[in-house]
Protein backbone atom coordinates (compact mmCIF):
# COMPACT_ATOMS: atom_id res chain seq x y z
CA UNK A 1 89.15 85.23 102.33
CA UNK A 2 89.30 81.77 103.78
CA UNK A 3 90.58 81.64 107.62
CA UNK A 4 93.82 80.05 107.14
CA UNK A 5 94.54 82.07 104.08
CA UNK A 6 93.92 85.21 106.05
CA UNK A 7 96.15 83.91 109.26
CA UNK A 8 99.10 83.39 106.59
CA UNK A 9 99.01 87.09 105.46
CA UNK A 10 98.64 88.35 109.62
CA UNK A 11 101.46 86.52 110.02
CA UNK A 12 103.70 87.78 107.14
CA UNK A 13 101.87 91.15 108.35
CA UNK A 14 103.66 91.20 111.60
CA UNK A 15 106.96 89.74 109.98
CA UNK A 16 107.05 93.14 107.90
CA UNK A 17 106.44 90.60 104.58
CA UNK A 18 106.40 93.72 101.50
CA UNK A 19 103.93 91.51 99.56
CA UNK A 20 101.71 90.71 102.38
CA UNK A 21 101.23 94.57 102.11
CA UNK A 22 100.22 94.59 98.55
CA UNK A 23 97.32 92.09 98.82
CA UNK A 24 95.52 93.78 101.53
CA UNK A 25 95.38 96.86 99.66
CA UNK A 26 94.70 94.64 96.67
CA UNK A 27 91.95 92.71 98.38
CA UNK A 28 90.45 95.37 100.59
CA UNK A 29 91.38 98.84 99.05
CA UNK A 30 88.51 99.27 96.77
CA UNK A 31 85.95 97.68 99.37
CA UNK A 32 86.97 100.07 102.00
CA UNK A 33 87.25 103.35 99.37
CA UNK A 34 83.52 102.67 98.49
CA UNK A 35 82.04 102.37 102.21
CA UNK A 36 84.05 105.25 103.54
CA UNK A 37 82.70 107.28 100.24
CA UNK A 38 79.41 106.42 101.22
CA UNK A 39 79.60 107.91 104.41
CA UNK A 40 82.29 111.00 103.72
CA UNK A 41 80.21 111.62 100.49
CA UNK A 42 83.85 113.33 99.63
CA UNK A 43 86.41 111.90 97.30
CA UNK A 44 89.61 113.65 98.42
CA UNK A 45 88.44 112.62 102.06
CA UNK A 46 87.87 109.78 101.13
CA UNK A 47 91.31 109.04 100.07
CA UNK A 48 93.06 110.17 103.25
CA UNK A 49 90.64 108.31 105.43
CA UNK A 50 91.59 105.10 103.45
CA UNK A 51 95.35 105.76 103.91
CA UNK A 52 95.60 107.01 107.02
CA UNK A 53 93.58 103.20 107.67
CA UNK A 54 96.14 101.61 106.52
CA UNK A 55 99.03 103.36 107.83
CA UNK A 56 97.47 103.11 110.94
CA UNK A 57 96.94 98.82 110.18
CA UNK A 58 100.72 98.34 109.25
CA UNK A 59 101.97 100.38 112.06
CA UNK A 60 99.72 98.26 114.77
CA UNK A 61 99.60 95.28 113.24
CA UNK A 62 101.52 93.63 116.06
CA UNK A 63 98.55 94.55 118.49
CA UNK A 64 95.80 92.78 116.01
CA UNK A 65 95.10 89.37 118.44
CA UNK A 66 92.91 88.01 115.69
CA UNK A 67 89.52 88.05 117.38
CA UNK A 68 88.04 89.18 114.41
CA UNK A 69 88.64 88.85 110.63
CA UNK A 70 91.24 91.20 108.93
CA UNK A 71 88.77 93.02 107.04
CA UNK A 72 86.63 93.49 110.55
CA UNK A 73 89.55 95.21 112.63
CA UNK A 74 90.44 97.42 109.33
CA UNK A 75 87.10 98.07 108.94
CA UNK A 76 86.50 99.41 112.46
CA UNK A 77 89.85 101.52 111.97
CA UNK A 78 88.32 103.11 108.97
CA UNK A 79 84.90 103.35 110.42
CA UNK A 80 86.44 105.54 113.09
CA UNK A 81 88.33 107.72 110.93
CA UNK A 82 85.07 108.69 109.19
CA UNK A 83 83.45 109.66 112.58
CA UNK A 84 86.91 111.88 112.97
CA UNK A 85 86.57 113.11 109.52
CA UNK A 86 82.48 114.20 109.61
């Protein structure tokens, strides 16, 4: 996703935008579902490890000071969760 692209959606993000919502899980749902399978090597897991990620992005949001990409500071949220999980 191209930097100023991705700095519009933060911003809707934290300004509770509904659609902003949809196109991360659009643009990083699947991504995220296949590397947490890969590690969780368990579907069902799988699937509450991705949700609980992004419950747990929407909710904090707010604190995200955009050091990173998007996909990075999700990524690391999920990545965490699977260490939780195993």
């Amino acid at each position: 996703m191209e930097r100023h692209v991705e700095k519009e959606l933060i911003k809707k993000l934290k300004n509770g935008k509904e659609e902003a919502y949809k196109i991360v899980l659009d643009t990083y749902g699947d991504r995220l579902m296949k590397t947490c399978y890969l590690i969780i090597n368990d579907e069902i897991e799988c699937e509450d490890v991705v949700q609980e990620t992004f419950l747990r992005v929407f909710k904090n949001i707010g604190k995200f000071k955009g050091k990173s990409s998007l996909y990075t500071w999700i990524y690391s949220i999920a990545m965490n969760l699977c260490r939780d999980s195993l």
